[in-house]
C-alpha atoms as a PDB file:
ATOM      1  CA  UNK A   1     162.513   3.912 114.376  1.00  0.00           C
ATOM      2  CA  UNK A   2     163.375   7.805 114.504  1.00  0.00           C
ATOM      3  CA  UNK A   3     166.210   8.373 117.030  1.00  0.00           C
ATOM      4  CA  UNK A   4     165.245  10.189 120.348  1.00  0.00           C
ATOM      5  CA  UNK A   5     166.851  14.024 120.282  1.00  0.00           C
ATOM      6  CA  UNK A   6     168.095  13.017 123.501  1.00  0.00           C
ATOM      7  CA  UNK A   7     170.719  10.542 121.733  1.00  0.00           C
ATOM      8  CA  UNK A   8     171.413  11.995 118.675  1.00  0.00           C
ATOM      9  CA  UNK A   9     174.844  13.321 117.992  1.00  0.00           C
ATOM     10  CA  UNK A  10     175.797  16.805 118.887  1.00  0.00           C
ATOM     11  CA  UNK A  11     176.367  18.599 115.486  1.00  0.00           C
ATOM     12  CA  UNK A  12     179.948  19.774 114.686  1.00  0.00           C
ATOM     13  CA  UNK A  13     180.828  23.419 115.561  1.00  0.00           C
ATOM     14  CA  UNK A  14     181.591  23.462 111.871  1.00  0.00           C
ATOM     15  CA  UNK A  15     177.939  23.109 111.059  1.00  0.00           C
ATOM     16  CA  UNK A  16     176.806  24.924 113.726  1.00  0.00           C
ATOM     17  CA  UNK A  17     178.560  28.164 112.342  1.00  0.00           C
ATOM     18  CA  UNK A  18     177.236  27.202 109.328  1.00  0.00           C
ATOM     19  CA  UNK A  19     173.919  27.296 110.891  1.00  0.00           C
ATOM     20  CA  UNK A  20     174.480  30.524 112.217  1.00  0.00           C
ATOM     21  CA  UNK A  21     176.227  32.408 109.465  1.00  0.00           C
ATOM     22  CA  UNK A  22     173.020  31.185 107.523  1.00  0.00           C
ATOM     23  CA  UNK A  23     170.910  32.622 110.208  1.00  0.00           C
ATOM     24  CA  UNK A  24     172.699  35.750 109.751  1.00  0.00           C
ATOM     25  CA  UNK A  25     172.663  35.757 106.020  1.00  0.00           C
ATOM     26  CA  UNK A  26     168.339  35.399 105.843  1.00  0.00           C
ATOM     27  CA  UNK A  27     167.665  38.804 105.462  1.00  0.00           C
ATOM     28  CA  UNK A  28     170.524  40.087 102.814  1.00  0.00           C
ATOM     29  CA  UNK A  29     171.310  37.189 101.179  1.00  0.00           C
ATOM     30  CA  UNK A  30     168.775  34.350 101.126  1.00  0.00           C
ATOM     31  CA  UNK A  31     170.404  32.377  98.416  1.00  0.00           C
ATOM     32  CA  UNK A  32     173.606  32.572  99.590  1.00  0.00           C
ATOM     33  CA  UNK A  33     172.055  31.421 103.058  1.00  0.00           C
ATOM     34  CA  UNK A  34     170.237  28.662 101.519  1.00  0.00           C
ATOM     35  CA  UNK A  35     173.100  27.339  99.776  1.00  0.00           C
ATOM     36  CA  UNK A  36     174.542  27.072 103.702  1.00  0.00           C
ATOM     37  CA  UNK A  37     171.661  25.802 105.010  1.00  0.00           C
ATOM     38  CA  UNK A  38     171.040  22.605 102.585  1.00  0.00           C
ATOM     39  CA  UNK A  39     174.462  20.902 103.498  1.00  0.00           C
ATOM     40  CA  UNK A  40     173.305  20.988 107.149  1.00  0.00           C
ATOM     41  CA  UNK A  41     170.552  18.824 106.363  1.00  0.00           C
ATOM     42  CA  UNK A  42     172.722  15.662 106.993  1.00  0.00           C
ATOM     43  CA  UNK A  43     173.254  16.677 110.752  1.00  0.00           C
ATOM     44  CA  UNK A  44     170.513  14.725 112.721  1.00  0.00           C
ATOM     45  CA  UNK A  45     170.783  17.477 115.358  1.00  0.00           C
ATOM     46  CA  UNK A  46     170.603  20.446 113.046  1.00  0.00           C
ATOM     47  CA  UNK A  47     167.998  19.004 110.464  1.00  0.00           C
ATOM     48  CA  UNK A  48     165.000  19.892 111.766  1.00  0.00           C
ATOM     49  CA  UNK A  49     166.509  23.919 112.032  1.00  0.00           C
ATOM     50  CA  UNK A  50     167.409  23.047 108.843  1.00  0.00           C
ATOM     51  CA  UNK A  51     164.567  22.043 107.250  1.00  0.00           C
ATOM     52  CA  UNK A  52     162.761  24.675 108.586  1.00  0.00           C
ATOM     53  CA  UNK A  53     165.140  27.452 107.297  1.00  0.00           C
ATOM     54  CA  UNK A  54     165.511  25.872 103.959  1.00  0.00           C
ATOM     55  CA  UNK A  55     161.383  25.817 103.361  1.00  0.00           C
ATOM     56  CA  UNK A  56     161.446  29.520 104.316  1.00  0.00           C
ATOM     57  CA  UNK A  57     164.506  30.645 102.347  1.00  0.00           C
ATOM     58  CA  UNK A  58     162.589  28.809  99.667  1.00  0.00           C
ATOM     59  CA  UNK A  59     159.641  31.100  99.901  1.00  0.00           C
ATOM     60  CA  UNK A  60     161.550  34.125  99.862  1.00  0.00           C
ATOM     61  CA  UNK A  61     163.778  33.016  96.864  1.00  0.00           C
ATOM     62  CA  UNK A  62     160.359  32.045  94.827  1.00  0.00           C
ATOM     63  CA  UNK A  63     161.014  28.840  94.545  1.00  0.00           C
ATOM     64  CA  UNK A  64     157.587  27.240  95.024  1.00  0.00           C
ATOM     65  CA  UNK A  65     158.814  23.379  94.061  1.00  0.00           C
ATOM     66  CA  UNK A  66     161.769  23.511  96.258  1.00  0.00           C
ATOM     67  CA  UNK A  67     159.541  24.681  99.246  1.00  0.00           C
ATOM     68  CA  UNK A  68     157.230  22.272  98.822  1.00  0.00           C
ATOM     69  CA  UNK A  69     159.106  19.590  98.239  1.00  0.00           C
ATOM     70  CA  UNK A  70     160.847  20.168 101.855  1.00  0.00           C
ATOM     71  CA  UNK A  71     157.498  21.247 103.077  1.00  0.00           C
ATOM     72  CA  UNK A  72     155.891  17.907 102.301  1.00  0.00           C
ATOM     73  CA  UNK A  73     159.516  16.295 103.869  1.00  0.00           C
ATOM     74  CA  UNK A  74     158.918  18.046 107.136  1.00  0.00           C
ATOM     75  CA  UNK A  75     155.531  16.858 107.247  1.00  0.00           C
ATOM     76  CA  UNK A  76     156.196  13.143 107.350  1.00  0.00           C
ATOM     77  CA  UNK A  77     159.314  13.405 109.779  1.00  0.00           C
ATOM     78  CA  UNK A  78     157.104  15.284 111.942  1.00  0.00           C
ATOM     79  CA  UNK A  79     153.834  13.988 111.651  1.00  0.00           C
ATOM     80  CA  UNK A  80     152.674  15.476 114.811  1.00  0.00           C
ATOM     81  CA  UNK A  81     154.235  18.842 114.659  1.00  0.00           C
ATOM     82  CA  UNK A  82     151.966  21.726 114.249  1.00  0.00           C
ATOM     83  CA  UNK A  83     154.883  23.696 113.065  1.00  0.00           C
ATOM     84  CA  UNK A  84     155.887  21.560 110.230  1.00  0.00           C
ATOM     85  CA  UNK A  85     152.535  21.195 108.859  1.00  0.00           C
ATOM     86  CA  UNK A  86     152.236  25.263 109.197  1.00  0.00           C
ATOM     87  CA  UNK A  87     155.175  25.210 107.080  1.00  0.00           C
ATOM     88  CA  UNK A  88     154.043  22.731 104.977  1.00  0.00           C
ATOM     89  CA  UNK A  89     150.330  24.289 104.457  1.00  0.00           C
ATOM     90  CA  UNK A  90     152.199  27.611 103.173  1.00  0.00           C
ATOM     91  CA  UNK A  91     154.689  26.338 101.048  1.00  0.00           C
ATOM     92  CA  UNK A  92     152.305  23.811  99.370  1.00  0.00           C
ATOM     93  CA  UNK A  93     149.529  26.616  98.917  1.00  0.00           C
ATOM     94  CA  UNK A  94     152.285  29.621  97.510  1.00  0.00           C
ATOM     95  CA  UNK A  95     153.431  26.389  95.045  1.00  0.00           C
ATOM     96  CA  UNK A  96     149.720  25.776  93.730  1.00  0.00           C
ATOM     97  CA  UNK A  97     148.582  22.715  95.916  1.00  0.00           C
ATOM     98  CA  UNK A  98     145.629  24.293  97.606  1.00  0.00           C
ATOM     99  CA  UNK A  99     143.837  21.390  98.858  1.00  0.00           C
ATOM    100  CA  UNK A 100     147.269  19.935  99.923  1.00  0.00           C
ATOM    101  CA  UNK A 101     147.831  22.826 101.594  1.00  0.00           C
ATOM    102  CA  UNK A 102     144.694  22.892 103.300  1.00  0.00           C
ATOM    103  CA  UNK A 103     145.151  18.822 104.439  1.00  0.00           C
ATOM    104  CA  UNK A 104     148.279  19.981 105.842  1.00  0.00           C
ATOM    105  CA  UNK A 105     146.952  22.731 107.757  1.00  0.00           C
ATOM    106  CA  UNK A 106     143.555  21.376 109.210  1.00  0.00           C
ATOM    107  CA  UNK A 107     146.198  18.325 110.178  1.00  0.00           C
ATOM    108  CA  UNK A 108     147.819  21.317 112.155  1.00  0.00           C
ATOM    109  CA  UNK A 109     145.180  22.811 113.290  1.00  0.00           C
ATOM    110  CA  UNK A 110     143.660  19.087 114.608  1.00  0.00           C
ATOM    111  CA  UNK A 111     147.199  19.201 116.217  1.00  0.00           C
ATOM    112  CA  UNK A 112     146.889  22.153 118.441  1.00  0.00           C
ATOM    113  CA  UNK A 113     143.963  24.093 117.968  1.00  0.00           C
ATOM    114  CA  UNK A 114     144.494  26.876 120.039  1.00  0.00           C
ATOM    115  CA  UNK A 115     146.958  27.772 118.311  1.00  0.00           C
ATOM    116  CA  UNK A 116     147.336  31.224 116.272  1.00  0.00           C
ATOM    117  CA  UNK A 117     149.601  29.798 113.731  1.00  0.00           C
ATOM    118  CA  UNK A 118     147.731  26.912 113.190  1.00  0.00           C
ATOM    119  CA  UNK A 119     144.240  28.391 112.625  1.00  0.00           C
ATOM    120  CA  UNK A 120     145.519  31.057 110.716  1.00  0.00           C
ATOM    121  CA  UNK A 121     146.851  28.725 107.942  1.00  0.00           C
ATOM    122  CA  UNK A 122     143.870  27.115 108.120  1.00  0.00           C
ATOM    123  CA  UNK A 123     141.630  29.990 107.172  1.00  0.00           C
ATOM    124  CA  UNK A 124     144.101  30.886 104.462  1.00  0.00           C
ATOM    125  CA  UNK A 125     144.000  27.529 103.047  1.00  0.00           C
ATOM    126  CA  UNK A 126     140.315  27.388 103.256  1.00  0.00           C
ATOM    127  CA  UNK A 127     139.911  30.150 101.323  1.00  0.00           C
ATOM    128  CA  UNK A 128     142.658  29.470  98.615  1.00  0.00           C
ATOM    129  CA  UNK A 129     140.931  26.190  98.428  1.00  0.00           C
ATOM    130  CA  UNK A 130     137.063  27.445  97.633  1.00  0.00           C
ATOM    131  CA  UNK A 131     136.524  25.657 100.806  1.00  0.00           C
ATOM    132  CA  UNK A 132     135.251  27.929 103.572  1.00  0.00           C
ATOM    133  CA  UNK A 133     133.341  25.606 105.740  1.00  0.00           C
ATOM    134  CA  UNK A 134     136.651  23.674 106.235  1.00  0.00           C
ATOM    135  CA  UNK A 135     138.390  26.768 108.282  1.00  0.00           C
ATOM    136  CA  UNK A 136     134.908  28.051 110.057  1.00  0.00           C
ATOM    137  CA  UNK A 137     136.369  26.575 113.614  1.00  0.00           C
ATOM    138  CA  UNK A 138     139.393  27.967 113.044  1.00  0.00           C
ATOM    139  CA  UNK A 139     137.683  31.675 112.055  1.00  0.00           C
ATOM    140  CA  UNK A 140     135.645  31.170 115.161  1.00  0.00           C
ATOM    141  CA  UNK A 141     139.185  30.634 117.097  1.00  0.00           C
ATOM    142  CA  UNK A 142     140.669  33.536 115.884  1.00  0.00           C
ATOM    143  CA  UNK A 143     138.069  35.867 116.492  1.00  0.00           C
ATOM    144  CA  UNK A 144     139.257  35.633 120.076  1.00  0.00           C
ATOM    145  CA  UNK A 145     142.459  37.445 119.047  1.00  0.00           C
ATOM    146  CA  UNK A 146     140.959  40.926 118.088  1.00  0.00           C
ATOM    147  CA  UNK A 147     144.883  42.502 118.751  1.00  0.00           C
ATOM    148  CA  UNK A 148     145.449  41.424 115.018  1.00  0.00           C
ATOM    149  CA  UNK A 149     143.628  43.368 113.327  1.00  0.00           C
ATOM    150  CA  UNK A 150     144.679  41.574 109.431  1.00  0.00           C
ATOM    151  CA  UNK A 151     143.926  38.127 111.456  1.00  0.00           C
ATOM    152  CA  UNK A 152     140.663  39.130 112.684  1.00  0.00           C
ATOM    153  CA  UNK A 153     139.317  40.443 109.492  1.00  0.00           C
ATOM    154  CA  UNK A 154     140.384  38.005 107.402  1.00  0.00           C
ATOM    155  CA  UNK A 155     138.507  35.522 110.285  1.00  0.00           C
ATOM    156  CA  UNK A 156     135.583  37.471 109.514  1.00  0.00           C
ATOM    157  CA  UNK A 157     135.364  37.760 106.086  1.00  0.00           C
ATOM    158  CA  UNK A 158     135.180  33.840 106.011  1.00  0.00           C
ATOM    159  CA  UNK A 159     132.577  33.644 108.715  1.00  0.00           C
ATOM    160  CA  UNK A 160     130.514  35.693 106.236  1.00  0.00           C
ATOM    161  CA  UNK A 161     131.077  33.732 103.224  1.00  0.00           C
ATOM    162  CA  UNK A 162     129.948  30.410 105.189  1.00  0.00           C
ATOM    163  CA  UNK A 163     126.904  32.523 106.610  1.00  0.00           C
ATOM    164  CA  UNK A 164     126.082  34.074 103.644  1.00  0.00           C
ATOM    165  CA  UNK A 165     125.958  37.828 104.586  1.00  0.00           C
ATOM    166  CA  UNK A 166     123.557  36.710 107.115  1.00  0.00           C
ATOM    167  CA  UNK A 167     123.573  38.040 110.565  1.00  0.00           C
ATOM    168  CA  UNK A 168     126.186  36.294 113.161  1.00  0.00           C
ATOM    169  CA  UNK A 169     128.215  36.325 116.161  1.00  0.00           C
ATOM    170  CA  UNK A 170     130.880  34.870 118.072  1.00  0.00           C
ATOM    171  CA  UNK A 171     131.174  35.263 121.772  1.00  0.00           C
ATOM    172  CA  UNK A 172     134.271  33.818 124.091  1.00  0.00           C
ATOM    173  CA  UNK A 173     135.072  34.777 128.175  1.00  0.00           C
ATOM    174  CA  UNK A 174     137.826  37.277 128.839  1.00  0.00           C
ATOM    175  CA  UNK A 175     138.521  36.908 131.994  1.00  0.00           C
ATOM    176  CA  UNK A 176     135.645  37.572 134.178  1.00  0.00           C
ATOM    177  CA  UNK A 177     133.544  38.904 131.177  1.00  0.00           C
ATOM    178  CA  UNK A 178     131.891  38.154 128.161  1.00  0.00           C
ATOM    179  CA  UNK A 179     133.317  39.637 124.645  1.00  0.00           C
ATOM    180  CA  UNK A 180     132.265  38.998 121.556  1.00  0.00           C
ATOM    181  CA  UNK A 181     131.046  40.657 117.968  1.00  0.00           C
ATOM    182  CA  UNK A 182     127.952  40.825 115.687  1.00  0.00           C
ATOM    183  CA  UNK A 183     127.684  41.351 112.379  1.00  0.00           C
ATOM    184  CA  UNK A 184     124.984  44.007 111.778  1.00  0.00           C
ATOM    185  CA  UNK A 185     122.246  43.410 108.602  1.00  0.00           C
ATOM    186  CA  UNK A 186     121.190  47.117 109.518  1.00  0.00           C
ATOM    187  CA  UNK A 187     122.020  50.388 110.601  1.00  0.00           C
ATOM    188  CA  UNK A 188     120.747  49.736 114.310  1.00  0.00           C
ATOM    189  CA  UNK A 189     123.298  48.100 116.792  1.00  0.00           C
ATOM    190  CA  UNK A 190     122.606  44.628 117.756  1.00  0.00           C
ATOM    191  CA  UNK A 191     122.043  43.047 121.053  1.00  0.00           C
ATOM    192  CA  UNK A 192     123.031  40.074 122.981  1.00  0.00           C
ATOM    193  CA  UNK A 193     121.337  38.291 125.755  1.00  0.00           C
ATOM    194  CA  UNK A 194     123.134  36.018 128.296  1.00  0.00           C
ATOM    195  CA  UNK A 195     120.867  33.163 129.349  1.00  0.00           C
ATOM    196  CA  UNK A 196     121.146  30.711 132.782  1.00  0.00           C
ATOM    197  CA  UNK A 197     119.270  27.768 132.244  1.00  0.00           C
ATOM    198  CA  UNK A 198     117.556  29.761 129.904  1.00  0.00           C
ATOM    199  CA  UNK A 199     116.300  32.944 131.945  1.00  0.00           C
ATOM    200  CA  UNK A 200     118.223  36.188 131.057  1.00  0.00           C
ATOM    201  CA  UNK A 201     120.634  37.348 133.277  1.00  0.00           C
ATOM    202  CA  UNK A 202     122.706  40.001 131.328  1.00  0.00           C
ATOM    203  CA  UNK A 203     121.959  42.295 128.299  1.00  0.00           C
ATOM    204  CA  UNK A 204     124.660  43.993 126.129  1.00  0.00           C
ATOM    205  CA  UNK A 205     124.910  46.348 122.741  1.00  0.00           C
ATOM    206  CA  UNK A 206     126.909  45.437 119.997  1.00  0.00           C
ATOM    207  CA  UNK A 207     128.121  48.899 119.587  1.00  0.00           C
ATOM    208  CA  UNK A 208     131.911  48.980 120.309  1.00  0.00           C
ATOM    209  CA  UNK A 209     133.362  50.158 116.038  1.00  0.00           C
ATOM    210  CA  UNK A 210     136.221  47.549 114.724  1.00  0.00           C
ATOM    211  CA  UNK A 211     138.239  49.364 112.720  1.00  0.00           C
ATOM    212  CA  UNK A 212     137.950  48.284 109.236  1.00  0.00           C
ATOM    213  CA  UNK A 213     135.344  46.005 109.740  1.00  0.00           C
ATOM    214  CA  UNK A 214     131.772  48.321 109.350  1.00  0.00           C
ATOM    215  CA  UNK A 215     129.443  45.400 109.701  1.00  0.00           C
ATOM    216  CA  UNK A 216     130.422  43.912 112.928  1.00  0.00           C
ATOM    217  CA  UNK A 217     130.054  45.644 116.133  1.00  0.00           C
ATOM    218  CA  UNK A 218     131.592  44.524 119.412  1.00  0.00           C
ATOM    219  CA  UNK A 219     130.667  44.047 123.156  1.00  0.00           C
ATOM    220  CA  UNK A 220     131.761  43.741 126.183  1.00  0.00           C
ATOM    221  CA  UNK A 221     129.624  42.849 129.417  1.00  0.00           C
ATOM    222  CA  UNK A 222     130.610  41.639 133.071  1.00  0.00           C
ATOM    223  CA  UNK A 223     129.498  38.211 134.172  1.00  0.00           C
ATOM    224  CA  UNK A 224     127.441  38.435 136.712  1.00  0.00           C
ATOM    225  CA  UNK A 225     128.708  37.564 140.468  1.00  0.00           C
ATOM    226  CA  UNK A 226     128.758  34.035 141.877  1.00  0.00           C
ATOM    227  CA  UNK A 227     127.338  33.045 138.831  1.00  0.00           C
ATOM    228  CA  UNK A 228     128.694  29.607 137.219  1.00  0.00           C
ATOM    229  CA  UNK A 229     129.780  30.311 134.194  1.00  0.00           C
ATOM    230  CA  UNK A 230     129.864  26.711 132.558  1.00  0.00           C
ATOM    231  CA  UNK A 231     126.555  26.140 130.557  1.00  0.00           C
ATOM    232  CA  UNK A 232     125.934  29.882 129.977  1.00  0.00           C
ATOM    233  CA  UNK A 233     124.389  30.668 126.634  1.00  0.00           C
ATOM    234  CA  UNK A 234     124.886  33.769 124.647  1.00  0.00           C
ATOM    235  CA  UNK A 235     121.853  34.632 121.834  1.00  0.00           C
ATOM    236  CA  UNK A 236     121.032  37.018 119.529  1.00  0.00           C
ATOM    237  CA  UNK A 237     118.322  39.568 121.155  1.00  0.00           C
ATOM    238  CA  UNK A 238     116.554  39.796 118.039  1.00  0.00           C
ATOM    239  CA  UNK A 239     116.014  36.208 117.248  1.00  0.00           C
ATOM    240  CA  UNK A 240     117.357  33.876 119.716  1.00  0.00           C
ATOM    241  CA  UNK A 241     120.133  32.298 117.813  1.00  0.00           C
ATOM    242  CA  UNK A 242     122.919  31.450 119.437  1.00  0.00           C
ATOM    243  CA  UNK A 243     126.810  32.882 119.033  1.00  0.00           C
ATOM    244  CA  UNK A 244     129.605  31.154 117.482  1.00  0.00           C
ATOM    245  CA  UNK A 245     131.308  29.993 121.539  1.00  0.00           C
ATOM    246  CA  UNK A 246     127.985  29.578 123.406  1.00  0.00           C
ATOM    247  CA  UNK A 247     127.586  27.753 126.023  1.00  0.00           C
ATOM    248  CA  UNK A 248     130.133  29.172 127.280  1.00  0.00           C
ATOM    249  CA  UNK A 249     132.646  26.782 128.808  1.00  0.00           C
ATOM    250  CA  UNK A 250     134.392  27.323 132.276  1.00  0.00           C
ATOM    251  CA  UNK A 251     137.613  26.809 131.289  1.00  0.00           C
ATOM    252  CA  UNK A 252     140.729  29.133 129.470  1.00  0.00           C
ATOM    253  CA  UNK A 253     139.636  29.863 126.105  1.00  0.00           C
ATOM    254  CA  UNK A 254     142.312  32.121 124.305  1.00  0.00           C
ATOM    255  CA  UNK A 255     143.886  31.691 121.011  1.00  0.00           C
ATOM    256  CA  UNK A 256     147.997  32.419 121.293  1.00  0.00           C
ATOM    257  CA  UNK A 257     151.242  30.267 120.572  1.00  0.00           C
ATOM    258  CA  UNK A 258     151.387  27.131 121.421  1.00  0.00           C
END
């Protein structure tokens, strides 16, 4: 039975400047920092810090087998860690275990699914693993995060693949209004329709340019006053299809760090 952090042994100050003159030693010298790091492995207090720096020294240095190894070691001492399975979803994909990778990361994902990190690897590791539908909730998530720009495209671009090149959108609350995007299939904006108990109460144009991302086109609308928002649908104008996010829910719905 793992011992509670609580109880565990303080580390020595010896291995604590060892942790710390590794720390320092990342950027210029990862080898040399690595070589630090590993011995600190054996300090129950430090090993998790350890671990962690050791997979991502790993990376840097190349060395795919080493990373994954730890990777897959952080994984089952910390089954229910988002972070370690982050950790272990890159190092296992860089090392050429894409569907490992993509356990791992769906595992974090699963784990906290609001989180940036989390979806993020997932997407990657759908992708890497010719497996697209696998990461579609966590595109959908991280459409809600339009401030990275890399993120948010590469959200997109596997939204698409699972839709085809056929016409979508994704829609989330900001506050008190509605944002979303639509991919276009033509050179005329799309539109949205908001819908309470299915009567329209709110009309927008999907006209707002993302950079570097032609097909889609964004909106932004106000909900309308004393208006609950729980149960509110968002459709395509053109069609009546509903948005990746609708109904809309009442509660918090951004994507960040958990």
């Amino acid at each position: 039975m793992p011992t509670p952090d609580a109880v565990l042994p303080p580390p020595t100050p010896a291995a604590r400047r060892a942790l710390e003159a590794a720390r320092a030693l990342a950027g210029s010298d990862p080898a040399q920092a690595r070589l630090l790091a590993l011995p600190l492995l054996g300090q129950p207090a430090l090993h998790v810090e350890a671990l962690a720096m050791v997979i991502e020294l790993s990376r840097r240095l190349g060395d795919g087998p080493t990373a994954a190894a730890f990777a897959r070691r952080a994984a089952r001492l910390a089954p229910k860690s988002a972070l370690a399975r982050v950790l272990a979803a890159n190092a296992l994909a860089e090392a050429g275990f894409p569907d490992e990778a993509l356990n791992q990361a769906l595992a974090a994902e699963a784990l906290c699914p609001k989180d940036a990190g989390a979806c993020l690897a997932a997407v990657r590791a759908a992708l890497a693993a010719n497996r697209p539908a696998a990461g579609l909730p966590a595109a959908v998530a991280l459409l809600r995060a339009p401030d990275a720009l890399e993120t948010f495209r590469l959200a997109a671009g596997l939204v698409d693949v699972c839709c085809g090149g056929k016409a979508w959108g994704a829609v989330w609350r900001d506050g008190t209004t509605v944002t979303g995007c639509l991919r276009r299939c033509s050179p005329t904006p799309a539109e949205v329709r908001i819908l309470a108990d299915g009567l329209p109460v709110g009309r927008a144009v999907a006209d707002a340019p993302l950079a570097g991302l032609p097909a889609l086109g964004g909106f932004r609308m106000a909900l309308p006053p004393n208006l609950d928002v729980a149960g509110l649908e968002v459709v395509r104008a053109d069609d009546g299809l509903p948005l990746f996010g609708s109904p809309l829910t009442a509660g918090p719905a951004e994507v960040g760090h958990a």
